[in-house]
C-alpha atoms as a PDB file:
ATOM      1  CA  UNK A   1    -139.031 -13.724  28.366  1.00  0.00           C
ATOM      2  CA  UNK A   2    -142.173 -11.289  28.284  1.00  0.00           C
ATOM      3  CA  UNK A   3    -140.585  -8.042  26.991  1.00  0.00           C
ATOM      4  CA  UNK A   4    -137.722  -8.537  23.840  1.00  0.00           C
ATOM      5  CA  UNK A   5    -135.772  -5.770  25.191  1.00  0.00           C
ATOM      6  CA  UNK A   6    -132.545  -5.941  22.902  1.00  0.00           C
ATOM      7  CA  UNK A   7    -133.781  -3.549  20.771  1.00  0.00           C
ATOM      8  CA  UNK A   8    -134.709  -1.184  23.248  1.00  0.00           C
ATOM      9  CA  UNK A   9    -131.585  -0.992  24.509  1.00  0.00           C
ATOM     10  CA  UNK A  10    -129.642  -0.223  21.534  1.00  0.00           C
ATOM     11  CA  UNK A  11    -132.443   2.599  21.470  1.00  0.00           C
ATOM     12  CA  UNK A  12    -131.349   3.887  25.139  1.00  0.00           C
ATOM     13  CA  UNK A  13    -127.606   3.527  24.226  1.00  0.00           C
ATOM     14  CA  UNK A  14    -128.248   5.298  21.301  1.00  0.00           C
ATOM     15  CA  UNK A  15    -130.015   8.097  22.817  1.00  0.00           C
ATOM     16  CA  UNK A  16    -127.592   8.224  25.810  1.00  0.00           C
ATOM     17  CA  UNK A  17    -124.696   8.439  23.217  1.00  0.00           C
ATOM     18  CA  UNK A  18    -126.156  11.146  20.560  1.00  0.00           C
ATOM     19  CA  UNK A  19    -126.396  13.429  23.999  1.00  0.00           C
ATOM     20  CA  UNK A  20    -122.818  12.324  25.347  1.00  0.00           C
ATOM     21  CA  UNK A  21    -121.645  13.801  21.883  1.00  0.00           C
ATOM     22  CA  UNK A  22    -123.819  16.529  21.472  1.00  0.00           C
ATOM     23  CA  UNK A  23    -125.109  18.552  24.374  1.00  0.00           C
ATOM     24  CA  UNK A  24    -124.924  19.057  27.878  1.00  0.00           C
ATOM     25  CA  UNK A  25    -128.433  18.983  29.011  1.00  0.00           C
ATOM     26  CA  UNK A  26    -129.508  15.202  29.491  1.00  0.00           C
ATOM     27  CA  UNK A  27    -126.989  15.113  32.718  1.00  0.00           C
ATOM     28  CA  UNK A  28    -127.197  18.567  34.435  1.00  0.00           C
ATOM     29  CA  UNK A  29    -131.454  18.296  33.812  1.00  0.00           C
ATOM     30  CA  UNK A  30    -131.489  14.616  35.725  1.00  0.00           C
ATOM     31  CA  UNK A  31    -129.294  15.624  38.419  1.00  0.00           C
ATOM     32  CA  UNK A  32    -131.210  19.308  39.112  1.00  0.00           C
ATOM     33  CA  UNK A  33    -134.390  17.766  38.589  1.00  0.00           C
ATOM     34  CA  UNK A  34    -134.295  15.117  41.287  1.00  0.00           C
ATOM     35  CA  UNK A  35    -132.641  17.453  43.607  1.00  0.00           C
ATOM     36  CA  UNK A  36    -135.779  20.063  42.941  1.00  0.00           C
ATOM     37  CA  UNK A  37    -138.601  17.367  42.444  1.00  0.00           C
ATOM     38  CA  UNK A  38    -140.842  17.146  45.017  1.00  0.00           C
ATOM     39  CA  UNK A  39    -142.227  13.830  45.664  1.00  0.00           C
ATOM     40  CA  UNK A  40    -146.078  14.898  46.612  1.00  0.00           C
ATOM     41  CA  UNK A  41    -147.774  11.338  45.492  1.00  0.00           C
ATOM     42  CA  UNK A  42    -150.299  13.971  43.363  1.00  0.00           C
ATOM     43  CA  UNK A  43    -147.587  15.515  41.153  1.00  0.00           C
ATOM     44  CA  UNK A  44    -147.904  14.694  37.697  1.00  0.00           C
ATOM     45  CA  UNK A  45    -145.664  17.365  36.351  1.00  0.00           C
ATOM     46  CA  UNK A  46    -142.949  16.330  34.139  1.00  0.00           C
ATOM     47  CA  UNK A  47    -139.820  16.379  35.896  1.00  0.00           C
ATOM     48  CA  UNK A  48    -137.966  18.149  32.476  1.00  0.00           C
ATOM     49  CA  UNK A  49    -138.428  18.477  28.894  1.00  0.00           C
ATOM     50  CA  UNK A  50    -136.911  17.420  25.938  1.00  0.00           C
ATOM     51  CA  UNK A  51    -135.657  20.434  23.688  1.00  0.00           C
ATOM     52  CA  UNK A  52    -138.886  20.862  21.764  1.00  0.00           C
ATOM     53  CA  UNK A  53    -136.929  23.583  19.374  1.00  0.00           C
ATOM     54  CA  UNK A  54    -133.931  20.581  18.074  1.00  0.00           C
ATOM     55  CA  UNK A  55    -135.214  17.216  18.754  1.00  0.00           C
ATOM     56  CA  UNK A  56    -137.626  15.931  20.541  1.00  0.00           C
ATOM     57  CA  UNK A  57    -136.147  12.203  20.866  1.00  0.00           C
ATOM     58  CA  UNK A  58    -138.914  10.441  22.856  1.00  0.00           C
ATOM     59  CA  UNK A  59    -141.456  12.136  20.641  1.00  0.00           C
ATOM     60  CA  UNK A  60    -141.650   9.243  17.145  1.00  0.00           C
ATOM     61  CA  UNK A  61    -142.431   5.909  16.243  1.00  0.00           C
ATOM     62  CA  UNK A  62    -140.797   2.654  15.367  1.00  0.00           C
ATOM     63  CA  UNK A  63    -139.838   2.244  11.616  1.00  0.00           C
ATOM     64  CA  UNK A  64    -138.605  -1.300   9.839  1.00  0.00           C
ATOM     65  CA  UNK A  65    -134.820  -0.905   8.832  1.00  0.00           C
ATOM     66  CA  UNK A  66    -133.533  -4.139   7.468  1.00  0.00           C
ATOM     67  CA  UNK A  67    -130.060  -3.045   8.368  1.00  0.00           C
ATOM     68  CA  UNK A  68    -130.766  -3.990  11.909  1.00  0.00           C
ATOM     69  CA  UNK A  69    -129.921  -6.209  14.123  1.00  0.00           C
ATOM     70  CA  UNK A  70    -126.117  -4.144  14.768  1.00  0.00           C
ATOM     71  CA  UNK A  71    -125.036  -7.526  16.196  1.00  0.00           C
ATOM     72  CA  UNK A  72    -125.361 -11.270  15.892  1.00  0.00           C
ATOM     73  CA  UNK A  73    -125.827 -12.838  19.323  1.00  0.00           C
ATOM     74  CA  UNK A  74    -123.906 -15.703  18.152  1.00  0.00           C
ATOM     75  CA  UNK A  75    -120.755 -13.181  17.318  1.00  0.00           C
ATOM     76  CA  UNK A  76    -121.026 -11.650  21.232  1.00  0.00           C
ATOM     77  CA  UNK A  77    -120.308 -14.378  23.847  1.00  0.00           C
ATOM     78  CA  UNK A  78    -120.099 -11.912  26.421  1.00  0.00           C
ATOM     79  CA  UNK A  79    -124.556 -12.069  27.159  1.00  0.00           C
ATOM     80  CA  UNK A  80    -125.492 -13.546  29.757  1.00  0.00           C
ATOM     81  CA  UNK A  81    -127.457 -16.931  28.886  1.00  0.00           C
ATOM     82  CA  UNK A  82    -130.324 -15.413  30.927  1.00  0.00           C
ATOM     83  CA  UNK A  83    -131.038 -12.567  28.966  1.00  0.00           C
ATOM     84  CA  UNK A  84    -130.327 -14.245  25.439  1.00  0.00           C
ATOM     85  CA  UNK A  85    -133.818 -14.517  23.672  1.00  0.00           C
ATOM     86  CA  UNK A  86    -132.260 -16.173  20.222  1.00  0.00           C
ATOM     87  CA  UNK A  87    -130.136 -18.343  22.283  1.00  0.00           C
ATOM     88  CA  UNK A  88    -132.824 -19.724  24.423  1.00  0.00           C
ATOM     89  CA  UNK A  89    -134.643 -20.609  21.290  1.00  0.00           C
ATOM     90  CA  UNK A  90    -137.515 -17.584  20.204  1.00  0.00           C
ATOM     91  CA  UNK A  91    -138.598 -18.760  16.872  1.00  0.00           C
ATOM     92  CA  UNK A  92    -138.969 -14.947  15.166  1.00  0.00           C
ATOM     93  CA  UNK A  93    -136.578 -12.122  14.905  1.00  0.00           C
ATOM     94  CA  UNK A  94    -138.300  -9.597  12.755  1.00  0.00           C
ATOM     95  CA  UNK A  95    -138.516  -7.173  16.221  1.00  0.00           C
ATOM     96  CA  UNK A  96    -134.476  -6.984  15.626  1.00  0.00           C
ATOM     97  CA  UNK A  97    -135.038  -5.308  12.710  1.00  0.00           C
ATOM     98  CA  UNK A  98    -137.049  -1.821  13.656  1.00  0.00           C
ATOM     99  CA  UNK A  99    -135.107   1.725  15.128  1.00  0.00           C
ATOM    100  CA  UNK A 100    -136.556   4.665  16.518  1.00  0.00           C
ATOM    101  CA  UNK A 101    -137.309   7.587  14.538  1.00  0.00           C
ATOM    102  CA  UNK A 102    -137.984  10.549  16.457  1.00  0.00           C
ATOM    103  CA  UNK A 103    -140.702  12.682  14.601  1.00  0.00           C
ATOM    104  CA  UNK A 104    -138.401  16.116  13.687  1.00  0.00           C
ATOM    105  CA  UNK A 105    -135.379  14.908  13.231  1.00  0.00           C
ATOM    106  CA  UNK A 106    -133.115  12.128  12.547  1.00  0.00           C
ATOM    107  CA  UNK A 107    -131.226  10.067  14.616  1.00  0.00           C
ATOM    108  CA  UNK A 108    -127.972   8.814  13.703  1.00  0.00           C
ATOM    109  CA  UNK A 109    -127.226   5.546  13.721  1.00  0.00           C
ATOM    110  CA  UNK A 110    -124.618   4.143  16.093  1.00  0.00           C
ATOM    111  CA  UNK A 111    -121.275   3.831  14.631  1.00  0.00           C
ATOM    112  CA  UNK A 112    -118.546   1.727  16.517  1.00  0.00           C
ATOM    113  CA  UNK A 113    -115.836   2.437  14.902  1.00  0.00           C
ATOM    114  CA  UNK A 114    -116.214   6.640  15.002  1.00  0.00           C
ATOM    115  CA  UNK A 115    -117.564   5.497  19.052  1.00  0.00           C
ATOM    116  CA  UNK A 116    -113.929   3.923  19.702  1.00  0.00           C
ATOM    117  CA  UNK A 117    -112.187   7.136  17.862  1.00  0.00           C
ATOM    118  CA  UNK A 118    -114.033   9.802  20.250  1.00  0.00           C
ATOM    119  CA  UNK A 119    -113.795   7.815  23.054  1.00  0.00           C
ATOM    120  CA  UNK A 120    -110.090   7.194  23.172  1.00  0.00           C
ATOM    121  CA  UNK A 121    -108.597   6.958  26.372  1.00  0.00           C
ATOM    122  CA  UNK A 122    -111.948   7.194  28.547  1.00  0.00           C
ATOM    123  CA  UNK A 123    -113.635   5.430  30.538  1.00  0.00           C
ATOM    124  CA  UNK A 124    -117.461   4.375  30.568  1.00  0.00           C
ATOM    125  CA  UNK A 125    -119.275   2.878  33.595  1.00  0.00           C
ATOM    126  CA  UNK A 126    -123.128   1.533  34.128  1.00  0.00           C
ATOM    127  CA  UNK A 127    -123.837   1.410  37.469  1.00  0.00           C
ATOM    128  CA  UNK A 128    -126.923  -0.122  38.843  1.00  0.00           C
ATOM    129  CA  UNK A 129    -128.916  -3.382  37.948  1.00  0.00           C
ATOM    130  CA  UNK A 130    -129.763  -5.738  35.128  1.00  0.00           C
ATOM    131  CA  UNK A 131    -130.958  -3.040  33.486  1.00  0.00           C
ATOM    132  CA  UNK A 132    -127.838  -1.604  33.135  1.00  0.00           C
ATOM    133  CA  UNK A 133    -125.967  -4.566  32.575  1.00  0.00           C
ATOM    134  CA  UNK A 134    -127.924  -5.383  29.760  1.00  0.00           C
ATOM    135  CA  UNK A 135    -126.753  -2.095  28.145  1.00  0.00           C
ATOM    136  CA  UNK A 136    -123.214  -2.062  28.857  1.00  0.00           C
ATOM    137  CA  UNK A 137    -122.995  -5.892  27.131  1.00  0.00           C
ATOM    138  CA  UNK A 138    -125.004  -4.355  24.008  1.00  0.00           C
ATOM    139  CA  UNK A 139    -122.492  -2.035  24.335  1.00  0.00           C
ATOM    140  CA  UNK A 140    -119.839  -3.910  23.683  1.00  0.00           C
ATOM    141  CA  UNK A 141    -121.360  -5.612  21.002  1.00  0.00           C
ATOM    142  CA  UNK A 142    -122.149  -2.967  19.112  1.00  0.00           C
ATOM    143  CA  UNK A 143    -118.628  -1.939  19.380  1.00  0.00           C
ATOM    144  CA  UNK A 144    -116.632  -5.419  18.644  1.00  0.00           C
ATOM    145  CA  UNK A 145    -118.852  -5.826  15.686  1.00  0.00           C
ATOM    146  CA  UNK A 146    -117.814  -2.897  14.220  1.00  0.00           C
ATOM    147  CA  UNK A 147    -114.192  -3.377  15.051  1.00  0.00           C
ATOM    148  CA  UNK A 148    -114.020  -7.703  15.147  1.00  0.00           C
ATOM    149  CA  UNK A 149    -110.226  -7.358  15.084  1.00  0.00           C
ATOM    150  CA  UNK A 150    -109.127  -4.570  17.779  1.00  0.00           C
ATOM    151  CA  UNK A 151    -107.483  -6.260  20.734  1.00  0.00           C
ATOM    152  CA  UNK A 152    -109.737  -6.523  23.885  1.00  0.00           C
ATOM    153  CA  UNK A 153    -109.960  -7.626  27.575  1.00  0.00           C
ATOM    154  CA  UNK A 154    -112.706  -9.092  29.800  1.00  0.00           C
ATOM    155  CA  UNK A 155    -111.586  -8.731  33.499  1.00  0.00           C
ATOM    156  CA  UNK A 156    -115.290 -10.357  35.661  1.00  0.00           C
ATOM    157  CA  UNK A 157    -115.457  -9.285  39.088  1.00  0.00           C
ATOM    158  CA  UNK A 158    -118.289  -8.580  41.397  1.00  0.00           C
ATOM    159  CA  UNK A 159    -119.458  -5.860  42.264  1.00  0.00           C
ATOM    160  CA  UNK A 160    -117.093  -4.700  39.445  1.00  0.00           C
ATOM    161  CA  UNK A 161    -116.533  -5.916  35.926  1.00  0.00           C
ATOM    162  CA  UNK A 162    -114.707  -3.863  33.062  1.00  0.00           C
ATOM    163  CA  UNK A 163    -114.235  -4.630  29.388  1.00  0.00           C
ATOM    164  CA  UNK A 164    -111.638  -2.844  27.393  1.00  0.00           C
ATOM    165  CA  UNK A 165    -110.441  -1.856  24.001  1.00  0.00           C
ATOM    166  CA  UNK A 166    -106.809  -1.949  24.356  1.00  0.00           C
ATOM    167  CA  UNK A 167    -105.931  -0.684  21.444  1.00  0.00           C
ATOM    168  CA  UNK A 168    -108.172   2.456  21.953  1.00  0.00           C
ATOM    169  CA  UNK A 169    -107.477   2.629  25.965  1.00  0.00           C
ATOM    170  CA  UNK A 170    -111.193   2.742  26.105  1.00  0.00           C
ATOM    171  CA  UNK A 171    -112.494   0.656  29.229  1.00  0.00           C
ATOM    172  CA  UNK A 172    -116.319  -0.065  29.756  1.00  0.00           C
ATOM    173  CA  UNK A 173    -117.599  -1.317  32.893  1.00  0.00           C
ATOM    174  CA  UNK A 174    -120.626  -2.462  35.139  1.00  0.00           C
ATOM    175  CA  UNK A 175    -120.790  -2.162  38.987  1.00  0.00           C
ATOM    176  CA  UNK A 176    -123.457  -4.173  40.291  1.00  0.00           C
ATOM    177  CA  UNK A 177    -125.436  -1.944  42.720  1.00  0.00           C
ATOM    178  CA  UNK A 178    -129.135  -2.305  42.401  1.00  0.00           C
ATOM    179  CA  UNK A 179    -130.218   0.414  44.691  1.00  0.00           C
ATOM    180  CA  UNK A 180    -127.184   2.698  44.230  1.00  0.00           C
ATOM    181  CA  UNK A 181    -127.061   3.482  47.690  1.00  0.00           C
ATOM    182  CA  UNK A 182    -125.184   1.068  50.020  1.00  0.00           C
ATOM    183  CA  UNK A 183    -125.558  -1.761  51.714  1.00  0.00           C
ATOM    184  CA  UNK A 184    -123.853  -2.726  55.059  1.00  0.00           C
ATOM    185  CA  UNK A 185    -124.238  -6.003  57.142  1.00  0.00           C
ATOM    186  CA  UNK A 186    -124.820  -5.082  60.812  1.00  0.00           C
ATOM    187  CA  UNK A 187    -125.058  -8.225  63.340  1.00  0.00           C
ATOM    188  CA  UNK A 188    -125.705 -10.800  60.526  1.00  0.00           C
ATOM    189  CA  UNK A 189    -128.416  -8.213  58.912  1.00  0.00           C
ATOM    190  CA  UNK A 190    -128.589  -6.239  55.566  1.00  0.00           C
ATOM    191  CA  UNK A 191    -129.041  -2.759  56.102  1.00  0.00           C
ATOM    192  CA  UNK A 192    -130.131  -0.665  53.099  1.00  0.00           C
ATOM    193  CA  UNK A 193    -128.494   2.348  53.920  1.00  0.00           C
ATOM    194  CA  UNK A 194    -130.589   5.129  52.183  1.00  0.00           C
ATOM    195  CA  UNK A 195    -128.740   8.208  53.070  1.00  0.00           C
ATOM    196  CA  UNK A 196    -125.485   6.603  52.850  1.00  0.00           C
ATOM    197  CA  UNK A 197    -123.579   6.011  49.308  1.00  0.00           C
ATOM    198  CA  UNK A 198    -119.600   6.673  49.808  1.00  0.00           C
ATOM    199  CA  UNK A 199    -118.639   2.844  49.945  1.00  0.00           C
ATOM    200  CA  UNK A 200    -120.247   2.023  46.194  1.00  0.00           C
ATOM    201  CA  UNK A 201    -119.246   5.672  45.144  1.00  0.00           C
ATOM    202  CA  UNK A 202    -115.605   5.588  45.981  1.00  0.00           C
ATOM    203  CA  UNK A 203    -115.399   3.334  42.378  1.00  0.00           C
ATOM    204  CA  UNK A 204    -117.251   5.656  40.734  1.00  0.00           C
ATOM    205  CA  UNK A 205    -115.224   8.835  41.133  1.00  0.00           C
ATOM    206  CA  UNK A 206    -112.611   8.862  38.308  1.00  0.00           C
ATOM    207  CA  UNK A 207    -114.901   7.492  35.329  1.00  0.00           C
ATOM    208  CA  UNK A 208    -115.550  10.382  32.285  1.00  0.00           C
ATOM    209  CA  UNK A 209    -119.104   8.830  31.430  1.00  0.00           C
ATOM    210  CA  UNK A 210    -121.534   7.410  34.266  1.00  0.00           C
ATOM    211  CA  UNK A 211    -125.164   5.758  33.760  1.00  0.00           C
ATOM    212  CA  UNK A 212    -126.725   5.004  36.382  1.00  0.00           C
ATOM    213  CA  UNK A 213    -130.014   3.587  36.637  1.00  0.00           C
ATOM    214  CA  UNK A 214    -132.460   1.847  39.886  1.00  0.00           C
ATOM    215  CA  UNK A 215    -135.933   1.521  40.618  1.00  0.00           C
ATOM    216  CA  UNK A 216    -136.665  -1.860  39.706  1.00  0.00           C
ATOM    217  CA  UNK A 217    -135.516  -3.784  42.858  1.00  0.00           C
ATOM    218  CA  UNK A 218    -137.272  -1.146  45.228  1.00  0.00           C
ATOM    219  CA  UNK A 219    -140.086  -2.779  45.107  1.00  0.00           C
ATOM    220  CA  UNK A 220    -139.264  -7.033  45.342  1.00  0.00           C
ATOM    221  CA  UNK A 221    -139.985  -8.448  48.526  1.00  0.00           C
ATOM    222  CA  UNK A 222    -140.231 -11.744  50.061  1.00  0.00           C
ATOM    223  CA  UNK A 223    -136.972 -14.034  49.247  1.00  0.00           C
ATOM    224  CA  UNK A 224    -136.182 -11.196  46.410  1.00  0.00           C
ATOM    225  CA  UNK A 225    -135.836  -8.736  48.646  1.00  0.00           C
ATOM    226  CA  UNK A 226    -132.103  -7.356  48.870  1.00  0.00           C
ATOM    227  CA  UNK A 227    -132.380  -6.085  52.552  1.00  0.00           C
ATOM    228  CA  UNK A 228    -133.446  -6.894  56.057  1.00  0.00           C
ATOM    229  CA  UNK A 229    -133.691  -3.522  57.770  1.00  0.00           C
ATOM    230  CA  UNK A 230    -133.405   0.207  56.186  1.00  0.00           C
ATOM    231  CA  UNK A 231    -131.690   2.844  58.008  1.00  0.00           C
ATOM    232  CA  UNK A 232    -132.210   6.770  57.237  1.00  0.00           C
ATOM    233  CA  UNK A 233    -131.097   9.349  59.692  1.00  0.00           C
ATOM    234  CA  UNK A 234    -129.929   7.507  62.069  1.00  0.00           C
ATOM    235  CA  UNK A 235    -133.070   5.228  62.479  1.00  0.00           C
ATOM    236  CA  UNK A 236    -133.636   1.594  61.635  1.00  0.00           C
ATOM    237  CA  UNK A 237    -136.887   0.053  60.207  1.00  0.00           C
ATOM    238  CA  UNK A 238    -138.358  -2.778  59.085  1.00  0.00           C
ATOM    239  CA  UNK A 239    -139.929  -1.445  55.994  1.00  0.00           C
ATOM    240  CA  UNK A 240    -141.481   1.799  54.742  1.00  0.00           C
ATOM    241  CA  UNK A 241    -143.059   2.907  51.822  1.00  0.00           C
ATOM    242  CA  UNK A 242    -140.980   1.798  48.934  1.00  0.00           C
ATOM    243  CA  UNK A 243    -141.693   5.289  46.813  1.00  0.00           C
ATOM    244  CA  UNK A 244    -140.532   7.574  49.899  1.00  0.00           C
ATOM    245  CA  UNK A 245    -137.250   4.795  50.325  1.00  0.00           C
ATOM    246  CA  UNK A 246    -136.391   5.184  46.625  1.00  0.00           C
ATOM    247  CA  UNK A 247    -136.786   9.093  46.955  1.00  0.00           C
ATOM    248  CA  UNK A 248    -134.567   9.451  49.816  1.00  0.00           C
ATOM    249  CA  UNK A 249    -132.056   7.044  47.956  1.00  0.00           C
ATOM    250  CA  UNK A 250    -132.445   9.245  44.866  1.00  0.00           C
ATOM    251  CA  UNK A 251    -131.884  12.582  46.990  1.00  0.00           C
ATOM    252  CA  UNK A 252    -128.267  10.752  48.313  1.00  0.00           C
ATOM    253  CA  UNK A 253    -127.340   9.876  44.636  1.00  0.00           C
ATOM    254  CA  UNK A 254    -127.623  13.463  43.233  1.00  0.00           C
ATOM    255  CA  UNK A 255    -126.136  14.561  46.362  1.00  0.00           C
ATOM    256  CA  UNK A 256    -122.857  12.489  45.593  1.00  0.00           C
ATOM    257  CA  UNK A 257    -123.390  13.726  42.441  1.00  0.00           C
ATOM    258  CA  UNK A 258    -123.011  17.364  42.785  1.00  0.00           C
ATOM    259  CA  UNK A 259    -119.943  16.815  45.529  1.00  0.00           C
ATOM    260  CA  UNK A 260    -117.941  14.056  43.517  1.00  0.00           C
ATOM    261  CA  UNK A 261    -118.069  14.358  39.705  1.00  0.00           C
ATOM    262  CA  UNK A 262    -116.777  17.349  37.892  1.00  0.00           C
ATOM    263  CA  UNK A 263    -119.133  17.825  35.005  1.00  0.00           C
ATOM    264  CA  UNK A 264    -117.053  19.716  33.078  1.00  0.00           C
ATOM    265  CA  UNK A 265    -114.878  16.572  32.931  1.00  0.00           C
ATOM    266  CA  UNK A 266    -117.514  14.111  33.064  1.00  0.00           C
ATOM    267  CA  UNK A 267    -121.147  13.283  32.370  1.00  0.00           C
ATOM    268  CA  UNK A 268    -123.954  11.853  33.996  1.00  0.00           C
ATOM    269  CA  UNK A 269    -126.638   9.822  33.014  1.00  0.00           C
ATOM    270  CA  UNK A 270    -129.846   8.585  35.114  1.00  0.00           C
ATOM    271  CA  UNK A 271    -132.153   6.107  33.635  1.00  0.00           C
ATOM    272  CA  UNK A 272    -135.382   4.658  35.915  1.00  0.00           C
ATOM    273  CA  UNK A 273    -137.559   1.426  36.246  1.00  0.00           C
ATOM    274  CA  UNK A 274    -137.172  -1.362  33.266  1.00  0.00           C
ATOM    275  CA  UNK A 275    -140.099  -3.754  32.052  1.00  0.00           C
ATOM    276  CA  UNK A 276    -139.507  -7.315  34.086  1.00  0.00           C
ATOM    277  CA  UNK A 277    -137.456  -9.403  31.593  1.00  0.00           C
ATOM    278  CA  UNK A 278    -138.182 -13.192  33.230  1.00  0.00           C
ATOM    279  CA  UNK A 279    -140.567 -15.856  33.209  1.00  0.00           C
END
């Protein structure tokens, strides 16, 4: 693997999390700001701030905290092999053992048990790719290890797999959908449908926390490639430029978005491009 990216995903889960409990800006900014953003290849404008005034999250540096790693891989059999660095044999594991500390304030540290308590009853959903799925197993791991005995259920599906807490009625799933928008077969062809998103949104409607994250897959081509044609308004193409196809897909999400989830109900979460994690 070239990037160990465990810890930074407890770091993204945590900051996800501390805004899930504590304010409603993280979703509504995403949302409005990709709906307002425009995509002139020369803007280099921030698409939003963090609240300077409380906590400036992604403002800090990493610190050593030998309470760290939350989880043994060998107590979580639910990682994929694939993206299991201490499995697959690296020899150190001193980079399990630093947090982020944001510069003004301090960040709580995840708690599973007091996670499973508030989130009684709900349900949790990444949608997108690896990227995601990396997160909702860490998850889950962070969770059974601080509750090894609570009843639980693994139900593996594709596009759709869900984990639950039975005890706590708390479910936790990935949907595999790399570009968020959808894809349709037409005459034997993939057709990445960019202003089209109903048929992968119709399973996301009813869940009380969404993350959602693409970017990553936008740009593979050759035998990697998850498409043969794109279609947008009506017209097919071969290719286009990959920044302007992942901008009109973007425009469809927060579309769906502001028609389909309630936010008073429910929040949202977007999340971009991850480092490669292969060979």
């Amino acid at each position: 693997m070239t990037v160990p990216l465990c810890y930074l995903f407890k770091l993204c889960l945590t900051f996800v999390f501390l805004a899930l409990f504590q304010s409603h800006t993280a979703s509504s900014a995403v949302v409005m700001s990709l709906k307002n953003h425009h995509s002139h290849p020369l803007h280099r404008r921030p698409m939003f701030k963090t609240n300077q005034s409380s906590c400036a999250l992604f403002a800090g540096t990493w610190v050593r905290d030998d309470s760290y790693p939350l989880y043994q891989y060998s107590n979580c059999p639910i990682i994929d092999a694939e993206f299991n660095c201490q499995m697959y044999g690296r020899p150190d594991s001193d980079y399990l053992k630093y947090r982020w500390q944001p510069l003004n304030c301090q960040l709580p540290s995840f708690n599973g048990l007091v996670f499973l308590s508030r989130m009684r009853g709900k349900t949790v959903m990444f949608v997108g790719d690896s990227l995601g799925r990396n997160q909702w197993e860490s998850l889950i791991c962070m969770i059974s290890a601080a509750a090894p005995q609570t009843p639980t259920q693994m139900i593996r599906g594709d596009p759709l797999s869900t984990f639950k807490f039975l005890e706590f009625g708390l479910s936790i799933s990935f949907y595999r959908a790399p570009y968020l928008v959808d894809i349709d077969v037409v005459q034997g062809r993939r057709v990445l449908k960019l202003g089209d998103i109903d048929e992968n949104g119709n399973a996301w409607r009813m869940a009380d926390v969404l993350l959602f994250n693409t970017g990553h897959w936008w740009s593979h081509q050759g035998a990697l490639q998850g498409w043969d044609l794109m279609e947008s308004g009506g017209e097919y193409y071969q290719d286009m430029d990959r920044l302007v196809a992942l901008g009109k897909g973007l425009r469809t999400w927060a579309n769906w978005v502001d028609t389909n989830v309630d936010r008073t109900k429910s929040r949202v979460f977007f999340q971009s491009i991850s480092p490669t994690h292969y060979k």
